[in-house]
Structure formats: structure tokens, C-alpha cells
Protein backbone atom coordinates (compact mmCIF):
# COMPACT_ATOMS: atom_id res chain seq x y z
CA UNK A 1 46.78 46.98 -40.68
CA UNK A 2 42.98 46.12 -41.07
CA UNK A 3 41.83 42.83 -39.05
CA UNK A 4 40.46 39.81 -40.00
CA UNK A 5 37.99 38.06 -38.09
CA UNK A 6 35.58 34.66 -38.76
CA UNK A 7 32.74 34.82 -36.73
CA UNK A 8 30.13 31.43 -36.29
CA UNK A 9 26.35 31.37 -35.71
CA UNK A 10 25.76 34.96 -37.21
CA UNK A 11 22.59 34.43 -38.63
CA UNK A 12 21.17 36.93 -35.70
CA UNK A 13 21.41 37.88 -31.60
CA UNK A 14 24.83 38.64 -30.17
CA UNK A 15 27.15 37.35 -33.44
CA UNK A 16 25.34 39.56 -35.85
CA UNK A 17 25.41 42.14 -33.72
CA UNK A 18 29.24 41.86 -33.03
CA UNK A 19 29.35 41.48 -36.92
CA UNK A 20 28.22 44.77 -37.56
CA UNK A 21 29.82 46.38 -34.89
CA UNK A 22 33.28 45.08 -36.12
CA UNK A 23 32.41 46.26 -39.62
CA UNK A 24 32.03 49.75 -38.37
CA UNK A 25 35.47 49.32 -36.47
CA UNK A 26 37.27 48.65 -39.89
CA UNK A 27 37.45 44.96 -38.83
CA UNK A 28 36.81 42.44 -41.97
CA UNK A 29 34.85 40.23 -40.68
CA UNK A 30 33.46 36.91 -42.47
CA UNK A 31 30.82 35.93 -41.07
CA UNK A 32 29.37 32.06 -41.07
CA UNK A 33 25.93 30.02 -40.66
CA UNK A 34 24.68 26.96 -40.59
CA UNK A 35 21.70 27.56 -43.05
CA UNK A 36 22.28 28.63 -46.42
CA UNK A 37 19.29 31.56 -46.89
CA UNK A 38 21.18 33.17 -43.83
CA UNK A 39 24.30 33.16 -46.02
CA UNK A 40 22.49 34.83 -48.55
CA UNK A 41 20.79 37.09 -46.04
CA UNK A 42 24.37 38.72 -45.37
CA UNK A 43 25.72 38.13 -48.30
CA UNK A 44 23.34 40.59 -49.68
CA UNK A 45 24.33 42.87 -46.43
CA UNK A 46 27.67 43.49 -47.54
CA UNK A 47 29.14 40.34 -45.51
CA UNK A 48 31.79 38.07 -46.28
CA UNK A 49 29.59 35.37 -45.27
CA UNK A 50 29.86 31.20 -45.99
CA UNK A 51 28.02 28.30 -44.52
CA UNK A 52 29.74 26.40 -41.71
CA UNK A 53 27.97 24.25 -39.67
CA UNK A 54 30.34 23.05 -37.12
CA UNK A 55 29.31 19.95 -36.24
CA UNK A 56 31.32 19.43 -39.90
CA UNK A 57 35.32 19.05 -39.64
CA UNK A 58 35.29 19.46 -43.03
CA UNK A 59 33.58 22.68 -43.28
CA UNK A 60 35.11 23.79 -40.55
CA UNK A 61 38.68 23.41 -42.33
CA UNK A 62 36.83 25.30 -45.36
CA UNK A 63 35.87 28.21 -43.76
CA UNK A 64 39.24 28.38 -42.71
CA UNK A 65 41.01 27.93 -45.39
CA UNK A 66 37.98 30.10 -47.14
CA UNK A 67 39.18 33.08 -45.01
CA UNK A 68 42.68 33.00 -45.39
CA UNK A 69 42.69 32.44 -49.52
CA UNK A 70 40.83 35.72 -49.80
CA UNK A 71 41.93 37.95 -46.97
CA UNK A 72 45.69 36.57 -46.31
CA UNK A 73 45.54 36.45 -42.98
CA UNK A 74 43.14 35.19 -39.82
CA UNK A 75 43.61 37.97 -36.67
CA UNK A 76 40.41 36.78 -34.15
CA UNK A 77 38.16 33.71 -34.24
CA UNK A 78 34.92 34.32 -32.17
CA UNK A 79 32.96 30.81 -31.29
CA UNK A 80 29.65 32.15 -30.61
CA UNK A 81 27.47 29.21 -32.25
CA UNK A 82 25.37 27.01 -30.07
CA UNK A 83 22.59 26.30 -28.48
CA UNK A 84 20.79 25.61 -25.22
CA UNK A 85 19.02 22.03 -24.28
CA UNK A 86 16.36 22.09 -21.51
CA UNK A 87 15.64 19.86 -19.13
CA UNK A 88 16.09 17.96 -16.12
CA UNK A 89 19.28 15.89 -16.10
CA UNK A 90 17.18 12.16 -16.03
CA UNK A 91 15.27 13.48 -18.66
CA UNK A 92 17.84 13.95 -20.97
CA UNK A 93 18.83 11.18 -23.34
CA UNK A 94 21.96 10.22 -24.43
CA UNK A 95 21.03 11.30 -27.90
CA UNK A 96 20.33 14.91 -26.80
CA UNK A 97 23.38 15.12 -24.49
CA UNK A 98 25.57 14.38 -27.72
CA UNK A 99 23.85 16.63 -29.60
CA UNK A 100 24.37 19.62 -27.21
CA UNK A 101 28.31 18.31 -27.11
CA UNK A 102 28.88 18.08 -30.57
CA UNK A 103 27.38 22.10 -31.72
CA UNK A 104 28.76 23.54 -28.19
CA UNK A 105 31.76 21.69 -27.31
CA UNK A 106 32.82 19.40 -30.03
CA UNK A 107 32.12 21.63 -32.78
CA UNK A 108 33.94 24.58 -31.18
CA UNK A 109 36.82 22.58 -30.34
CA UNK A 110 37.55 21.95 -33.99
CA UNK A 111 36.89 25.75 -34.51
CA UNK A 112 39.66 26.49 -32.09
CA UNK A 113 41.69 23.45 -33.47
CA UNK A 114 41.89 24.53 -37.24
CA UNK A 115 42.55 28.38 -36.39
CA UNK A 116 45.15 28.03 -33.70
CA UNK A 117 47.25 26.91 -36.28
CA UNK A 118 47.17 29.88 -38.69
CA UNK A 119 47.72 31.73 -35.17
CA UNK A 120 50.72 29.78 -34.21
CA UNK A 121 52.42 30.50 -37.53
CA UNK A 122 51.56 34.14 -37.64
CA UNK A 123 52.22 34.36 -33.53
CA UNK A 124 49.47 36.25 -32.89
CA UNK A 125 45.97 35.82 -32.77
CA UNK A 126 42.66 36.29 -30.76
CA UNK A 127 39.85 33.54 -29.16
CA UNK A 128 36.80 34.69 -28.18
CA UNK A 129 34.48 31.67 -26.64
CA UNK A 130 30.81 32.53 -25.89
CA UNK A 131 30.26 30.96 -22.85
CA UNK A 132 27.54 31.77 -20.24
CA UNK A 133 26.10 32.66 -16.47
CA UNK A 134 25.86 28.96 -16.65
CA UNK A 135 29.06 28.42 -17.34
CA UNK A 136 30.12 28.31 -13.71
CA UNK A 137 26.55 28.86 -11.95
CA UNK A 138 24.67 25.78 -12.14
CA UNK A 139 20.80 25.92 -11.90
CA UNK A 140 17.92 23.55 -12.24
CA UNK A 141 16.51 22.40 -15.69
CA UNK A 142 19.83 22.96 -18.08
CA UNK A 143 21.33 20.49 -17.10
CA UNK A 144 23.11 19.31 -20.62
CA UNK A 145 23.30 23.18 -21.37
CA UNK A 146 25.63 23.79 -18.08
CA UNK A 147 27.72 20.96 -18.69
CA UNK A 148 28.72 22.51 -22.38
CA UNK A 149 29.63 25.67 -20.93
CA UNK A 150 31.64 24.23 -18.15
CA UNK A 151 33.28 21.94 -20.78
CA UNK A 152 34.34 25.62 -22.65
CA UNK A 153 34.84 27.45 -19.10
CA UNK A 154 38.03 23.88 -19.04
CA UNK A 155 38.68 24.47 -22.47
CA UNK A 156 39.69 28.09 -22.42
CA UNK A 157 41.45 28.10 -18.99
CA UNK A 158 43.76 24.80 -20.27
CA UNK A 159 44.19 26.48 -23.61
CA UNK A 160 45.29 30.27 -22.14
CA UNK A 161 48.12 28.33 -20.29
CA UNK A 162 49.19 26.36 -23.43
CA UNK A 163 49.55 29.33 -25.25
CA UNK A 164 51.06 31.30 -22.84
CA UNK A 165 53.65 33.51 -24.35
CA UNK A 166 52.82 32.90 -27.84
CA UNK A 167 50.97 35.95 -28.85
CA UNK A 168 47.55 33.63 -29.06
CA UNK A 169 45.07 35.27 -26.25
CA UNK A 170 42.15 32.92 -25.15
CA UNK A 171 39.07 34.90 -23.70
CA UNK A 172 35.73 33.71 -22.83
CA UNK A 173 32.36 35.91 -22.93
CA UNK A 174 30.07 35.17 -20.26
CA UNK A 175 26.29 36.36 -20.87
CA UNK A 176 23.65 36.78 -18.59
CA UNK A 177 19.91 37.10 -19.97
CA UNK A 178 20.43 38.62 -23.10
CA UNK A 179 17.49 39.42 -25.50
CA UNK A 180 18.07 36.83 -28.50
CA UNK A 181 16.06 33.72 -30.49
CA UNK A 182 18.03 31.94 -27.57
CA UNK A 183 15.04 30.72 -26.23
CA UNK A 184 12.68 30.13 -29.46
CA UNK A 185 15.82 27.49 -30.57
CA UNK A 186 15.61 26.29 -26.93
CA UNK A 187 12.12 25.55 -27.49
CA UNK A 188 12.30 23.15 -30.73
CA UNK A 189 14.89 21.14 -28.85
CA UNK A 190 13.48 20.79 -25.61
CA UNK A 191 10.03 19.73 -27.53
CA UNK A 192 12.02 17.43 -29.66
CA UNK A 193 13.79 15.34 -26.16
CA UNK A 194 12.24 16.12 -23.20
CA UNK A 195 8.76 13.53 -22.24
CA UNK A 196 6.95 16.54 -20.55
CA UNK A 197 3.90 14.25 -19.73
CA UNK A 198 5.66 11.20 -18.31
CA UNK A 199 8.36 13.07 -15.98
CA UNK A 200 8.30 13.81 -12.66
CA UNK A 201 9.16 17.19 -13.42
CA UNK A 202 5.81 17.85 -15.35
CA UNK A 203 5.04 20.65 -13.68
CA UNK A 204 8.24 22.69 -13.69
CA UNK A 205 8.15 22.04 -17.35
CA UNK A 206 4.86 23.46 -18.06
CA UNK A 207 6.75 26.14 -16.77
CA UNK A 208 9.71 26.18 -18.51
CA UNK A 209 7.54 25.68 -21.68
CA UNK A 210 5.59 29.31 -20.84
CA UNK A 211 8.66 30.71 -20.47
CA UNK A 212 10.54 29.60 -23.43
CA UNK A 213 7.10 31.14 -25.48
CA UNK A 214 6.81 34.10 -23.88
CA UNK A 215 8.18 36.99 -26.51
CA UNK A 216 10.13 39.66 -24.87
CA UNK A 217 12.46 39.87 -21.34
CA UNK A 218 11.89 36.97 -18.91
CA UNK A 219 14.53 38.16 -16.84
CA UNK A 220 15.60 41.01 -14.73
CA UNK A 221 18.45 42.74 -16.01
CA UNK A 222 18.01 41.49 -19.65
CA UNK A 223 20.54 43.60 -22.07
CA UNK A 224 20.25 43.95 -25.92
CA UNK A 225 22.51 41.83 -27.73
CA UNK A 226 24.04 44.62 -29.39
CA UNK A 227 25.05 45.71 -25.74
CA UNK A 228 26.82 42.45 -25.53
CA UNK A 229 28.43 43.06 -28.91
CA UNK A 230 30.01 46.46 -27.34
CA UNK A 231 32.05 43.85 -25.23
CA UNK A 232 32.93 41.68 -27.46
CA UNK A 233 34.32 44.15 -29.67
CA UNK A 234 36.07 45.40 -26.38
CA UNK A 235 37.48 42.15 -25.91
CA UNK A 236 38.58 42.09 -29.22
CA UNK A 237 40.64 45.06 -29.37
CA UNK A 238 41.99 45.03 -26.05
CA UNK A 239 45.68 45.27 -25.70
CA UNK A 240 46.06 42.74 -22.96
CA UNK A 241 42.52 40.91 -22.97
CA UNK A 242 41.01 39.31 -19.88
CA UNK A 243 40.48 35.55 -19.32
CA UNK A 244 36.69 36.65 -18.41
CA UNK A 245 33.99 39.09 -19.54
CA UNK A 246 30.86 38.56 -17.81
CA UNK A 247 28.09 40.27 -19.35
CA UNK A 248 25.04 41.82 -17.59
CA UNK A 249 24.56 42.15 -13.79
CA UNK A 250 23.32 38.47 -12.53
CA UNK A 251 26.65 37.25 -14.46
CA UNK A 252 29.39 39.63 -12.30
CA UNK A 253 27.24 39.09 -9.13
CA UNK A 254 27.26 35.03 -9.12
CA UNK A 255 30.98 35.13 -10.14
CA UNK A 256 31.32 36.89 -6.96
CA UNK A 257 28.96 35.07 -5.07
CA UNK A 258 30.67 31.61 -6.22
CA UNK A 259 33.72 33.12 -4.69
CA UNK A 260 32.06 33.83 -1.09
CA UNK A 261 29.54 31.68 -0.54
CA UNK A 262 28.74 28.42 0.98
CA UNK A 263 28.08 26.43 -2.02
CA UNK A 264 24.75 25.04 0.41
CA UNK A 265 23.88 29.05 0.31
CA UNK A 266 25.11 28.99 -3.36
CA UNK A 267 22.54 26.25 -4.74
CA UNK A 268 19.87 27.88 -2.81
CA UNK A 269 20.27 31.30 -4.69
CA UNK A 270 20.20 29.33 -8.01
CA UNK A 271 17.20 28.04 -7.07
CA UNK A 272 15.65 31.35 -6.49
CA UNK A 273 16.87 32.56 -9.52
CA UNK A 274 15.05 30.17 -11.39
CA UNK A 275 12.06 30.06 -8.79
CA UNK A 276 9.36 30.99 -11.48
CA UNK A 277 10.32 28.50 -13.43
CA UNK A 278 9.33 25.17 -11.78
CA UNK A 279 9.17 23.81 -8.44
């Protein structure tokens, strides 16, 4: 039987790509947005598409209910909208801190919410959460950023054990630098909260706001999003998924290291990692 899947923040980098790749796997996917010419754009793709931003219960229960009136059925959700918030951790205002909760954590929490209950009547059903590096690897300036993706790193290990059992399997997908408009979205947010000029971290930012400009890699190791895609749609038709799919090198060797190392030696290598990016 073909597979349903809703899939948020398409509009491009590693959810579009995972879009099309499930399309050519004889998934149906439906895809979502937050802004309505991105609709469009897929619509006239071939895409099941509809606007959901999910900061909005109410269009979150839509989309839901969206995909199940035409399709019948809901197989995989994959939470892959968000966004990342730079800056310092005393630069960051309360404001900004609960925007970065409500897209990352809040907003896929009700995501989760609304389609683990189609799941628990059909018994079966796949989560995909995209998570992050810095999801259990904290380093300097992301401060609100980190904290999301360890919220969703608690999420989806409370909710695998919850659902233990039930045919519902809870994974999360854990990128390293992958080549997105991550960092161009970065950028409008971190110019919209952060008080370069009057923080002590001035410098670093002047660094941080070079990098966030800079078209192309910034990183070592940098993979395509549609080479993340390949593992989400991996994760997706596993048999017996894992908890965990790190993506890229830097991601499997800090799990590791997280394991084995001092965290003193630990914090020191996060440093370095982000070393051209600020004092």
C-alpha cells in the first residue's frame, strides 16, 4: 500500500529535498509552508502542498485533518521546520528566546500532538524530528538555537518510551553543516535581536555576521541537502528505525566524543570548532 507522509518547512534545503525523494519512492507526500507563494511554488510542481505555519494550533489541526480527508490515511510525519537564533546567551531577549521555542519546540510539539493520534488509532505510524549537531554538542553563540534542539533531543527520547510497543516509531535526524538558506534565515533573525554594537561580544559577532553572508560551505565536511534527504528517506522506510541518525562526519564524531571525553576536553573542542567564528 502507497504511504502517506506530511512534511513541514518544504519551501527548500533538506524538506524539499526529502519531498522529492519520497515522490520518486511512490511515497504521497503533502508537503507544507509557512508562506503562501511557496505553496503555489509546489503546487505547480506536482505537490500536495498547503500552508501551515506551526506556530498556529489551528493550522496545524488543518493540515491534519487536510491530509487525512483526501488521502485516508497519515503513515510518517517529518518535523523539519525551524530555524536557528544567533547569539550569545545575555544577548538574547526573552522575546527572541520565545520565538525560537514556539517555531522549534512549541510548534513541533503540536505537530507531533495532532498526528500521534491518527497514529494511535491506525497503530502504526512514523516521527521523524530534525534535530541537529547542536542538539547534544553545545558551542558558543547559539545559545537559544541549542536549547531548542535539546528540548527535541527530551522530546523524542520521552516520546519513543511512551509509545513503546504501539507500532508509533520516534526518530530524530541529526545534521551537521549541511548546504541550505539555514544561514541567510539565521541572518534576518540575528539582525532583528542581537545589539552587535553594545555587547561585549562585538567582535565575535562581526564574525558571526561574515559568516552568516558568506554564500557557499563555511564548514568542513558540508553535505548537500539532498544527501541528507537519502537518510531521511532511509529512516523512513526502515523496518526497525533507529532513535538517531546523525548526518555528516562532525555529527557521528561529537556523538562519540560526548561519550569519551572529559566534558573540560569536550567544551574545549567546541570551541575550536567554532574558533573562526569569534573569540
Amino acid at each position: 500500500m502507497q504511504k502517506t507522509i506530511l512534511i513541514t518547512g518544504c519551501s527548500s534545503g533538506i524538506g524539499y529535498a526529502t519531498a522529492q525523494l519520497l515522490r520518486q519512492d511512490n511515497w504521497r507526500v503533502y508537503t507544507s509552508c509557512r508562506r503562501a507563494e511557496d505553496v503555489e511554488r509546489l503546487r505547480a510542481e506536482g505537490f500536495h502542498s498547503l500552508q501551515l505555519d506551526i506556530t498556529s494550533d489551528e493550522q496545524i489541526h488543518t493540515a491534519i485533518e487536510t491530509v487525512i480527508t483526501e488521502f485516508g490515511r497519515l503513515d510518517a510525519l517529518f518535523c523539519n521546520a525551524g530555524y536557528g537564533q544567533t547569539g550569545a546567551a545575555e544577548d538574547i531577549s526573552r522575546a527572541a528566546l520565545q520565538e525560537q521555542f514556539n517555531t522549534n519546540v512549541f510548534g513541533t510539539w503540536q505537530c507531533i500532538n495532532a498526528a500521534i493520534k491518527i497514529f494511535r488509532h491506525q497503530q502504526h505510524g512514523r516521527i521523524l524530528v530534525n534535530s541537529s549537531i547542536l542538539g547534544y554538542a553545545a558551542m558558543p553563540w547559539r545559545s537559544a538555537y541549542v536549547s531548542s534542539k535539546f528540548a527535541l533531543e527530551g522530546l523524542c527520547d520521552t516520546l519513543r518510551q511512551e509509545t513503546h510497543a504501539s507500532g508509533i516509531h520516534i526518530s530524530l535526524l541529526e545534521p551537521g553543516p549541511i548546504a541550505t538558506r539555514f544561514r541567510p534565515n539565521a541572518l534576518v533573525k540575528f539582525k532583528q535581536y542581537i545589539d552587535v554594537e553594545n555587547s561585549v561580544h562585538r567582535a565575535a559577532y562581526q564574525a558571526q555576521l561574515n559568516r552568516l553572508q558568506t554564500a557557499g560551505a563555511v564548514a568542513p565536511f558540508t553535505l548537500t541537502a539532498e544527501q541528507c534527504a537519502s537518510v531521511c528517506v532511509r529512516a523512513l522506510n526502515a523496518r526497525k528505525p533507529k532513535a538517531r541518525y546523525p548526518v555528516t562526519v562532525p555529527a557521528h564524531l561529537f556523538w562519540y566524543l560526548k561519550k569519551l571525553l572529559p566534558i573540560s576536553w569536550l567544551d574545549w573542542l567546541c570551541r575550536i570548532a567554532v574558533s573562526k567564528q569569534g573569540k
